[in-house]
N, C-alpha and C. Protein backbone atom coordinates (compact mmCIF):
# COMPACT_ATOMS: atom_id res chain seq x y z
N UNK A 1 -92.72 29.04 10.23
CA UNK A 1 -92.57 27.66 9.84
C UNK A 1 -92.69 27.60 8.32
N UNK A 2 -91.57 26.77 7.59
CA UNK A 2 -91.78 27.04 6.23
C UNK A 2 -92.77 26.14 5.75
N UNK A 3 -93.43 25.76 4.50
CA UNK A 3 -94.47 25.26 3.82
C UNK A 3 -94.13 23.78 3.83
N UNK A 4 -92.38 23.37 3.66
CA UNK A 4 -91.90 22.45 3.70
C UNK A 4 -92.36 21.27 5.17
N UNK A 5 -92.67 21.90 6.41
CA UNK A 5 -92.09 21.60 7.49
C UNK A 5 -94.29 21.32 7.71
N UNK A 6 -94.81 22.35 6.85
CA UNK A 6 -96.44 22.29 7.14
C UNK A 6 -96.94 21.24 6.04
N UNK A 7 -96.39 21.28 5.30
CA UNK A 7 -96.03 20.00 4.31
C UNK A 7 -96.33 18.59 4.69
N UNK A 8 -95.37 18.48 5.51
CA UNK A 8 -94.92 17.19 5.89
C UNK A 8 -95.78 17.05 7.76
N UNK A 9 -96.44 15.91 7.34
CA UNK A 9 -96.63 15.63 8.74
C UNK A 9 -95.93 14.75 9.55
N UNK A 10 -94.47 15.32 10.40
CA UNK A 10 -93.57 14.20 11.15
C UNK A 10 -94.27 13.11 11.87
N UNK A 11 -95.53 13.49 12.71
CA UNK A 11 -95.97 11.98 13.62
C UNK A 11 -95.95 11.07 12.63
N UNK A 12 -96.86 11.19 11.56
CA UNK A 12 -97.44 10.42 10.39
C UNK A 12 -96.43 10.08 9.75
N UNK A 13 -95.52 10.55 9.52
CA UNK A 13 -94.37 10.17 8.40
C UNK A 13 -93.49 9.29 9.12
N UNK A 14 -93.37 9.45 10.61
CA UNK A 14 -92.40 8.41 11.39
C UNK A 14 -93.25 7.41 12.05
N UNK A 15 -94.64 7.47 11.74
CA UNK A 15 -95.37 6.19 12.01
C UNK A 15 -95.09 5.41 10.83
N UNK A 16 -95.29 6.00 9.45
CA UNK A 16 -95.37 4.94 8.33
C UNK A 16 -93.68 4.31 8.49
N UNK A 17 -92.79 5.14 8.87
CA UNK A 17 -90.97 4.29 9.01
C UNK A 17 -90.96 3.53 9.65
N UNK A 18 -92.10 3.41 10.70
CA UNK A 18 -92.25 2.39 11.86
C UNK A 18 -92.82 1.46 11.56
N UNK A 19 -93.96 1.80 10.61
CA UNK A 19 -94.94 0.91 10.64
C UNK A 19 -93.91 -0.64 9.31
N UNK A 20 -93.39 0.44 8.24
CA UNK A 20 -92.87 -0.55 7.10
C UNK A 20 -91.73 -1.31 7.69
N UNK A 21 -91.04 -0.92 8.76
CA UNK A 21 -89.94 -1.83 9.44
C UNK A 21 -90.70 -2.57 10.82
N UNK A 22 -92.01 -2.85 10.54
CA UNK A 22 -92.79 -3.60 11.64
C UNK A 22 -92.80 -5.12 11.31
N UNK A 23 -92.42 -5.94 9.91
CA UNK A 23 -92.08 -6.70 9.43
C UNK A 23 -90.80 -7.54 9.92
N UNK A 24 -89.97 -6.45 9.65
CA UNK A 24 -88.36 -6.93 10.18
C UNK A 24 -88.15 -6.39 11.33
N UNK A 25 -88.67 -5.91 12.30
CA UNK A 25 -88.18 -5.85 13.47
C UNK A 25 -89.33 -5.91 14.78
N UNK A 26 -88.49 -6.06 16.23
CA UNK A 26 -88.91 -6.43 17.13
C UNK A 26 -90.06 -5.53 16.71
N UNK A 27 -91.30 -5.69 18.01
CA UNK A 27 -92.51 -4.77 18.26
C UNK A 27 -92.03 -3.44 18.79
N UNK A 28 -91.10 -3.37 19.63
CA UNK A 28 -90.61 -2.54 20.41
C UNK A 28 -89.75 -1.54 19.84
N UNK A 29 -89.32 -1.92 18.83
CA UNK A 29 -87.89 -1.31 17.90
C UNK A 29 -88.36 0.34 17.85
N UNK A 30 -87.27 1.13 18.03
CA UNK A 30 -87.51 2.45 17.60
C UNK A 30 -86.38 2.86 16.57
N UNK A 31 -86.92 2.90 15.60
CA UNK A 31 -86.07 3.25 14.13
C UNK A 31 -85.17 4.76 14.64
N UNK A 32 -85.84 5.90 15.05
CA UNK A 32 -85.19 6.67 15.87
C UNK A 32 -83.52 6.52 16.24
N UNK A 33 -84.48 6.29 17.56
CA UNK A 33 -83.91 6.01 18.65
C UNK A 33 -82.14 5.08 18.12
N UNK A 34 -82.88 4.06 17.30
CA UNK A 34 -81.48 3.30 16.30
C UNK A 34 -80.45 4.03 15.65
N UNK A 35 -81.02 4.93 15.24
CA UNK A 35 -80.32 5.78 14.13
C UNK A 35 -79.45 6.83 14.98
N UNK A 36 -80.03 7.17 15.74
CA UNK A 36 -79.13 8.05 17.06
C UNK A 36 -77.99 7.52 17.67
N UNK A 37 -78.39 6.28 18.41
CA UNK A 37 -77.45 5.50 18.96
C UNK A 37 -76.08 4.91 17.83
N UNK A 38 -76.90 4.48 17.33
CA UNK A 38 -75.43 4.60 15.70
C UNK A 38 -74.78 5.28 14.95
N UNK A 39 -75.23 6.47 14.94
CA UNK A 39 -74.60 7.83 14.15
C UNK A 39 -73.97 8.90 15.34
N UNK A 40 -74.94 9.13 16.14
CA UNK A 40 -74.77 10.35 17.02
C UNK A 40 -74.30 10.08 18.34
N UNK A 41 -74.77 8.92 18.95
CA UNK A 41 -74.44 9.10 20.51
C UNK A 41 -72.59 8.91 20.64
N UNK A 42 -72.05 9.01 19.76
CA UNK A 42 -70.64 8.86 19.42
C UNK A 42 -70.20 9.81 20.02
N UNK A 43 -70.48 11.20 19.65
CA UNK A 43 -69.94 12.50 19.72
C UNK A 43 -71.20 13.21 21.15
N UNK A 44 -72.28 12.78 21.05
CA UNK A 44 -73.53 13.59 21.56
C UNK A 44 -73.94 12.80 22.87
N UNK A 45 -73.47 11.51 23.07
CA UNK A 45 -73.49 10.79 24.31
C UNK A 45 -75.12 9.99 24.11
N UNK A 46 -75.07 9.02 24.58
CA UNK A 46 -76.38 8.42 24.86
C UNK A 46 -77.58 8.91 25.37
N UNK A 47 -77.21 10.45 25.98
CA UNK A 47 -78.62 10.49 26.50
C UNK A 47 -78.90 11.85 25.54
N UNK A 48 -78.21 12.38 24.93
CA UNK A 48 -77.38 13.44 23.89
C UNK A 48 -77.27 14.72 24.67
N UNK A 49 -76.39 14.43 26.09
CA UNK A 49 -75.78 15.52 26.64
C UNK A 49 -74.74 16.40 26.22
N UNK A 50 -74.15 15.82 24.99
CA UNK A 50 -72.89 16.30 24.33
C UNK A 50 -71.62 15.93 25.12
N UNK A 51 -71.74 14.69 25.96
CA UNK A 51 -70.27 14.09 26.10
C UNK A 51 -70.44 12.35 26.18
N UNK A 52 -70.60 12.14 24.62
CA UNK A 52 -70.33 11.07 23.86
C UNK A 52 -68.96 10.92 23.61
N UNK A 53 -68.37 9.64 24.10
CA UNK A 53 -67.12 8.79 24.16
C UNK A 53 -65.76 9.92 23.32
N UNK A 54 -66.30 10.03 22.16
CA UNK A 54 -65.45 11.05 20.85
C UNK A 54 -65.36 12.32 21.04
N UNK A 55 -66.31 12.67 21.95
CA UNK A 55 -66.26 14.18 22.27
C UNK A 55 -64.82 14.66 22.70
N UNK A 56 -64.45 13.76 23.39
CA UNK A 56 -63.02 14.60 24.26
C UNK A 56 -61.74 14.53 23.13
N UNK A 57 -62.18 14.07 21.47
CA UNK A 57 -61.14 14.12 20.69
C UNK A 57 -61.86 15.31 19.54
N UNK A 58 -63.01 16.02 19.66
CA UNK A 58 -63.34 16.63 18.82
C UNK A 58 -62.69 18.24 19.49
N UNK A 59 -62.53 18.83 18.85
CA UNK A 59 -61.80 20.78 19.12
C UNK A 59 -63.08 21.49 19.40
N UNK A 60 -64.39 21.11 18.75
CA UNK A 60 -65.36 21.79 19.24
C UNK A 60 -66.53 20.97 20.24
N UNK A 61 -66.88 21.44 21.16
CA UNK A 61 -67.98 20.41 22.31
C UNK A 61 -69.10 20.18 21.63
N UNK A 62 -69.32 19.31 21.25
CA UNK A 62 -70.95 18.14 20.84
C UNK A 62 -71.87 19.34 21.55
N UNK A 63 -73.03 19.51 20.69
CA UNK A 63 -74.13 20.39 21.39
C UNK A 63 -74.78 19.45 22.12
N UNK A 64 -75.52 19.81 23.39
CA UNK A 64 -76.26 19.58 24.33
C UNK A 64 -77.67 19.17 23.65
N UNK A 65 -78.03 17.78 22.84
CA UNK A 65 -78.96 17.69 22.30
C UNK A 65 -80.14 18.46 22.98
N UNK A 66 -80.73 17.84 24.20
CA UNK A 66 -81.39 18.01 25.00
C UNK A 66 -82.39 19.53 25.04
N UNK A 67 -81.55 20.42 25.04
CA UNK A 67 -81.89 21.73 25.31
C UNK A 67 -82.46 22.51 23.87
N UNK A 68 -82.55 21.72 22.70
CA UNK A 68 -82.89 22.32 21.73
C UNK A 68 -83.94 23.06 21.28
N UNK A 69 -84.69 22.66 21.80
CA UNK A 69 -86.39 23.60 22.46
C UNK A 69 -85.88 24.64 23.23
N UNK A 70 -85.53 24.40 24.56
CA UNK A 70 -85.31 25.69 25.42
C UNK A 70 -84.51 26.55 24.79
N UNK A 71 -83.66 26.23 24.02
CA UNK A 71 -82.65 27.05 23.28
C UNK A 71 -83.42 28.17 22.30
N UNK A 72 -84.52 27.33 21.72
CA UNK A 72 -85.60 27.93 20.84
C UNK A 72 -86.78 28.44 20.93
N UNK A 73 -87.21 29.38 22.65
CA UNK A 73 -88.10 29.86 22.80
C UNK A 73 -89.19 28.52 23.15
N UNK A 74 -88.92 27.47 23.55
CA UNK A 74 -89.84 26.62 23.78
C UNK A 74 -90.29 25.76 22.60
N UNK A 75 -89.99 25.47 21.39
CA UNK A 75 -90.42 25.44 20.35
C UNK A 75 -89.23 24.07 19.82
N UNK A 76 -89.96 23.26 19.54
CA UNK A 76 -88.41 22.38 18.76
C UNK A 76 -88.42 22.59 17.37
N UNK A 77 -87.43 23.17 17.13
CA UNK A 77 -86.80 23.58 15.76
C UNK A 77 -86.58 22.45 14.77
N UNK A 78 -88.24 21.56 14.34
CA UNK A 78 -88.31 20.48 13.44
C UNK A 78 -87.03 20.78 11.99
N UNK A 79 -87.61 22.04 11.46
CA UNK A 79 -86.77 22.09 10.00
C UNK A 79 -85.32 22.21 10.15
N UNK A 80 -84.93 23.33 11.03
CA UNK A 80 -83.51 23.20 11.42
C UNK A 80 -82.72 22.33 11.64
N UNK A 81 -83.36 21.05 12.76
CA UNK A 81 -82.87 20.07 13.06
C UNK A 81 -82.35 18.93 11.80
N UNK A 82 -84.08 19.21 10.78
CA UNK A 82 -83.73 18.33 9.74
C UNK A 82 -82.45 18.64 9.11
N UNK A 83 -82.51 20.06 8.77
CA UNK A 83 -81.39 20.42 7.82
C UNK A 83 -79.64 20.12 8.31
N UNK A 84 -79.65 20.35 9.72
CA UNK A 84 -78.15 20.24 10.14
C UNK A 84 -77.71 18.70 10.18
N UNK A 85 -79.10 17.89 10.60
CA UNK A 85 -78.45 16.47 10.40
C UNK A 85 -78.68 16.30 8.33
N UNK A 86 -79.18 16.48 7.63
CA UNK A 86 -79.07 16.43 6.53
C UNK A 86 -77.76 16.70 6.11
N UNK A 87 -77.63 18.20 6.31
CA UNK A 87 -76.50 19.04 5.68
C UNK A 87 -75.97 18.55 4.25
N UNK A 88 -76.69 18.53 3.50
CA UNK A 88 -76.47 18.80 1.90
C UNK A 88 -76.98 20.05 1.61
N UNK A 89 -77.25 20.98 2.47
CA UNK A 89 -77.43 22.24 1.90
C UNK A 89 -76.67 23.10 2.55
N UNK A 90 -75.40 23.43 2.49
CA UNK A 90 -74.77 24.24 2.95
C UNK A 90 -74.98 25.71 3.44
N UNK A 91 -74.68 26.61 4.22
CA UNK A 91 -74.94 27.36 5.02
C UNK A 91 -73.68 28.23 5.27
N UNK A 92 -73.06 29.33 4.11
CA UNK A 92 -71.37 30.08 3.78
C UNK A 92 -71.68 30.54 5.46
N UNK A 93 -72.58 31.45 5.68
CA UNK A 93 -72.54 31.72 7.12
C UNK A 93 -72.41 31.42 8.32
N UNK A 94 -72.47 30.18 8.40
CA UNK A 94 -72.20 29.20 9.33
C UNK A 94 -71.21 28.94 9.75
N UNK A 95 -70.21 28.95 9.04
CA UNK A 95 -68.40 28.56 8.81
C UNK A 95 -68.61 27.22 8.50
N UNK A 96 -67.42 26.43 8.83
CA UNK A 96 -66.90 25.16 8.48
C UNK A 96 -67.88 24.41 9.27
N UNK A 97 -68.46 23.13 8.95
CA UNK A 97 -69.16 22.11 9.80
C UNK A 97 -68.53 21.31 9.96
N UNK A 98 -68.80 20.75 10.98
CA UNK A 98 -67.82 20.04 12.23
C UNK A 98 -68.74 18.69 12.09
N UNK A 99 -69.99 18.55 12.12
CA UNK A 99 -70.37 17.51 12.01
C UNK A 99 -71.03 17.02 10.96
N UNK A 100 -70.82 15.38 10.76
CA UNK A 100 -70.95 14.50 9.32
C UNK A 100 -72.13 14.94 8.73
N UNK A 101 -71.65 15.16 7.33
CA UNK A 101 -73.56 15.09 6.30
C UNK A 101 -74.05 14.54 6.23
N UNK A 102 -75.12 13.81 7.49
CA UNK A 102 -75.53 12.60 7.09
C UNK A 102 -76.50 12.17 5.75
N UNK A 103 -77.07 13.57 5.48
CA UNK A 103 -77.81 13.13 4.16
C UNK A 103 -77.12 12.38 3.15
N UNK A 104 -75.99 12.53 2.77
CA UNK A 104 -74.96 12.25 1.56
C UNK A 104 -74.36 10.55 2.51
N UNK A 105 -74.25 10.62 3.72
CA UNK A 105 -74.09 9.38 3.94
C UNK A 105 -75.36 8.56 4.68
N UNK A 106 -76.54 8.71 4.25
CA UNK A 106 -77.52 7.74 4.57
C UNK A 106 -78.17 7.37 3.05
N UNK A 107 -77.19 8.23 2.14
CA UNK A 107 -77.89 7.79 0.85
C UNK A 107 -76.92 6.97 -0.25
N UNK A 108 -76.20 5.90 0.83
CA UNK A 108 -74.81 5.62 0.08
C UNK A 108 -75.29 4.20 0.47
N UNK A 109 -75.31 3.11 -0.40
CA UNK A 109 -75.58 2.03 0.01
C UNK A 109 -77.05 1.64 -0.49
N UNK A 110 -78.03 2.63 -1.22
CA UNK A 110 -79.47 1.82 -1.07
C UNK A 110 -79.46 1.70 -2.02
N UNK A 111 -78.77 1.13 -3.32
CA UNK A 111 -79.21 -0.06 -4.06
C UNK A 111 -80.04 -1.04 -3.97
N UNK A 112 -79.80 -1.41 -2.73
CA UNK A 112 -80.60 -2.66 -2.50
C UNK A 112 -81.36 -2.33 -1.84
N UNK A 113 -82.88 -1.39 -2.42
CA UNK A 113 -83.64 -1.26 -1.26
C UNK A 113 -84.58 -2.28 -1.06
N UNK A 114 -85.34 -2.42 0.18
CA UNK A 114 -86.65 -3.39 0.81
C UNK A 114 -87.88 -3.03 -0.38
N UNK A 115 -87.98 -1.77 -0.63
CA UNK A 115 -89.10 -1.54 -1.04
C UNK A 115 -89.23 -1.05 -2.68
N UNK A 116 -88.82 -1.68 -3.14
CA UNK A 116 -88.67 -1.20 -4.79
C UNK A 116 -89.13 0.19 -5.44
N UNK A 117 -90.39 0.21 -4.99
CA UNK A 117 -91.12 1.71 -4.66
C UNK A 117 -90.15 2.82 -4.14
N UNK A 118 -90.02 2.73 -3.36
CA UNK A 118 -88.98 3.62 -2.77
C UNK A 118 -87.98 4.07 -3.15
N UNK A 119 -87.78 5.47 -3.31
CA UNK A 119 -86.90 6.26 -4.20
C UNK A 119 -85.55 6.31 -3.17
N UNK A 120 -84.37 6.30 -3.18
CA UNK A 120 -83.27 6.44 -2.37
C UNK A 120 -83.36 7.88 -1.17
N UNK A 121 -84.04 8.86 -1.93
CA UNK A 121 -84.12 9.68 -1.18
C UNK A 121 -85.47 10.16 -0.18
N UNK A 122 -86.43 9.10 -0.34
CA UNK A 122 -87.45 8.45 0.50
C UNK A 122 -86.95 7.98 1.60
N UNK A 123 -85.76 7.44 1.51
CA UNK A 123 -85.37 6.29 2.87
C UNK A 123 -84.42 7.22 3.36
N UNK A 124 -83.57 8.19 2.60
CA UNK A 124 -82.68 9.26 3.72
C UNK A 124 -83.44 9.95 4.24
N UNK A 125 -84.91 10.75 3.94
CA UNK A 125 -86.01 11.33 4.57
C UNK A 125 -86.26 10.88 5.87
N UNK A 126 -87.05 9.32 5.44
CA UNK A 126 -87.15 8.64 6.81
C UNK A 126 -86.41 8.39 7.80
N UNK A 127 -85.32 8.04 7.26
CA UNK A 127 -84.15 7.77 8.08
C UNK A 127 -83.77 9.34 9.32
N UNK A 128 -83.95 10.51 8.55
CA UNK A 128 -83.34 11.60 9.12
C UNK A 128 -84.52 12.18 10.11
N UNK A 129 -85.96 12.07 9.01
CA UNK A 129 -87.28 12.59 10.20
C UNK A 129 -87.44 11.20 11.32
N UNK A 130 -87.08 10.16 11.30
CA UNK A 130 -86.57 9.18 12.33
C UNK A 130 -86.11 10.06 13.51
N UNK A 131 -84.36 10.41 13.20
CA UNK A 131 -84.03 10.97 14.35
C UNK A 131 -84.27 12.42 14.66
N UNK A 132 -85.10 12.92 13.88
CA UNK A 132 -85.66 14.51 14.61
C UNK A 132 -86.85 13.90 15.73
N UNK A 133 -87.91 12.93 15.03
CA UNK A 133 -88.80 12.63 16.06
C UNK A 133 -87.51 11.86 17.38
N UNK A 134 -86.99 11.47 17.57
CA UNK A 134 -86.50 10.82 18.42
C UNK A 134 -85.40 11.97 19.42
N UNK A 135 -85.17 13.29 18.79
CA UNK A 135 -84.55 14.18 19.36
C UNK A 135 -85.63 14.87 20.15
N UNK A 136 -86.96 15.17 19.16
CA UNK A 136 -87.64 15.86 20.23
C UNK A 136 -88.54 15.19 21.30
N UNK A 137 -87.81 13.85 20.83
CA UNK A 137 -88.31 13.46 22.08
C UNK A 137 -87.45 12.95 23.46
N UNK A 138 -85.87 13.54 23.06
CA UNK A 138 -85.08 13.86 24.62
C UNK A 138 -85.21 15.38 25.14
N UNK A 139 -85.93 15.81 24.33
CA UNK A 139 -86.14 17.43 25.08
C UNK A 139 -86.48 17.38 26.30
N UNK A 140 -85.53 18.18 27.48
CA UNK A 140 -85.42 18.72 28.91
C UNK A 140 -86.99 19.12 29.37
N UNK A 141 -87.59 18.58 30.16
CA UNK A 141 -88.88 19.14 29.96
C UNK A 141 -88.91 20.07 31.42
């Protein structure tokens, strides 16, 4: 686990995303869960089985959110996850990526942020450790 990933505490860091959008939204709201259903369940399906509506026009099959732990020795692959939905850090080994950077597009638009404090790349953080907590929490149990 890198220093980055021991660094950062995800419960705590997606309580405070929860807690600062507890103002503007229902009690119930899962910032997550939002961010999934609007970006991802497109290609990855609603429950993120990997046959979301777009899937049957993409050349390569949507991964099987779900299985990303079992895939990983039991273990959910927090940093990984961050990085592939990020993807502003490219990866020559990897080949071509197939799916959107969302880092570069969750950081397009915050001019106008809620919190003046808040650095632009504070709210793509949150925004992205949002949907890792909300992935590991469709893991196949």
């Amino acid at each position: 686990m890198s220093a980055w990933v021991k660094s950062v505490d995800m419960g705590g860091f997606a309580l405070l995303l929860t807690a600062a959008g507890a103002l503007a939204q229902p009690p119930d709201f899962d910032a997550g869960k939002y961010e999934y259903l609007w970006h991802c369940a497109v290609c990855h399906g609603p429950s993120g089985k990997g046959n979301g509506p777009y899937s049957a026009f993409l050349t390569k099959v949507p991964s099987d959110l779900t299985t990303l732990a079992a895939r990983n020795g039991g273990v959910f692959p927090d940093q990984r996850v961050y990085e592939t939905i990020d993807g502003r850090r490219a990866v020559g080994a990897h080949g071509p990526r197939d799916m959107p950077v969302w880092g570069v597009d969750f950081s397009t638009g915050l001019a106008m942020q809620p919190n003046p404090a808040s650095t632009p790349e504070a709210l793509v953080r949150a925004r992205i450790l949002g949907l890792v907590d909300y992935l590991r929490r469709l893991q196949a149990r």
